[in-house]
Protein backbone atom coordinates (compact mmCIF):
# COMPACT_ATOMS: atom_id res chain seq x y z
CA UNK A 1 0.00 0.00 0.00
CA UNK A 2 2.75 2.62 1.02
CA UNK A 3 4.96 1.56 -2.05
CA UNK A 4 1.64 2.28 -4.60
CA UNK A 5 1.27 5.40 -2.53
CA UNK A 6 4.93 6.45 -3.13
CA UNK A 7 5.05 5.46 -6.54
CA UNK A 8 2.00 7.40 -7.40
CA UNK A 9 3.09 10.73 -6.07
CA UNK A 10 6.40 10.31 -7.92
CA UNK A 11 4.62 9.59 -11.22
CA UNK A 12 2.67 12.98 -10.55
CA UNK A 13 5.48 14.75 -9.13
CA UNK A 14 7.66 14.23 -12.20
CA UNK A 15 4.96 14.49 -14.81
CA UNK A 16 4.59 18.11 -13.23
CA UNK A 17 7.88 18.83 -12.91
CA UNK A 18 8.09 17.74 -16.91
CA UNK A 19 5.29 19.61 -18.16
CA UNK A 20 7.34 23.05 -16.25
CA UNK A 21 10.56 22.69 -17.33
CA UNK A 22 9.51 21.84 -20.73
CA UNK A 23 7.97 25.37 -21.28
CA UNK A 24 11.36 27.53 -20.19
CA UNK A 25 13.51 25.97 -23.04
CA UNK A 26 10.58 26.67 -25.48
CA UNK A 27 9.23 30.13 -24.69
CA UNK A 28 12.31 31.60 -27.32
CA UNK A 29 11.17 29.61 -29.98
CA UNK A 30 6.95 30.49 -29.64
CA UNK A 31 8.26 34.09 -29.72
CA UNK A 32 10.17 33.44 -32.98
CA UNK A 33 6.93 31.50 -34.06
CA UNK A 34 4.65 34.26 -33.13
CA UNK A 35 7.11 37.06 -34.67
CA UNK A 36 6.69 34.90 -38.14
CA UNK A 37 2.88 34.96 -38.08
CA UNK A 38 3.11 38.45 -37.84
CA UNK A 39 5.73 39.26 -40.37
CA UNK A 40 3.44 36.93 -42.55
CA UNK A 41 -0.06 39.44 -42.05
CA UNK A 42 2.25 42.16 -42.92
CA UNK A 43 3.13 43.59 -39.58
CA UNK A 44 6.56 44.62 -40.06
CA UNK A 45 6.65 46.68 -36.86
CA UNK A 46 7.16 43.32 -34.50
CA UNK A 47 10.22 42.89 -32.58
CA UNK A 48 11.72 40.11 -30.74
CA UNK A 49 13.63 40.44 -27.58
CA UNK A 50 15.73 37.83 -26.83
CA UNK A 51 18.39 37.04 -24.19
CA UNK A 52 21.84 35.74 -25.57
CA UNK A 53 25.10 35.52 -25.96
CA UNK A 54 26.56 38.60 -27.25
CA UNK A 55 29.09 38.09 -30.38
């Protein structure tokens, strides 16, 4: 009972922890995507803001 307990609080624990640190790694790339779709209708006043390493 207290192993089935355990192991379903892991399971949720990690699917959580999953479905956060899968958003930080792609929140540059739906900006890019979002830039595009505006480029696209013809806004060409849309500017992206990204963090990086500077060159």
């Amino acid at each position: 009972m207290l192993v089935t307990y355990f192991g379903t609080v892991s399971i949720l624990v990690s699917i959580l922890a999953s479905l956060i640190f899968s958003r930080i790694p792609l929140s540059p790339i739906r900006k890019v995507i979002h830039a595009s779709e505006e480029l696209a209708k013809g806004n060409f006043s849309v500017r992206i803001h990204l963090k990086g390493q500077k060159s």
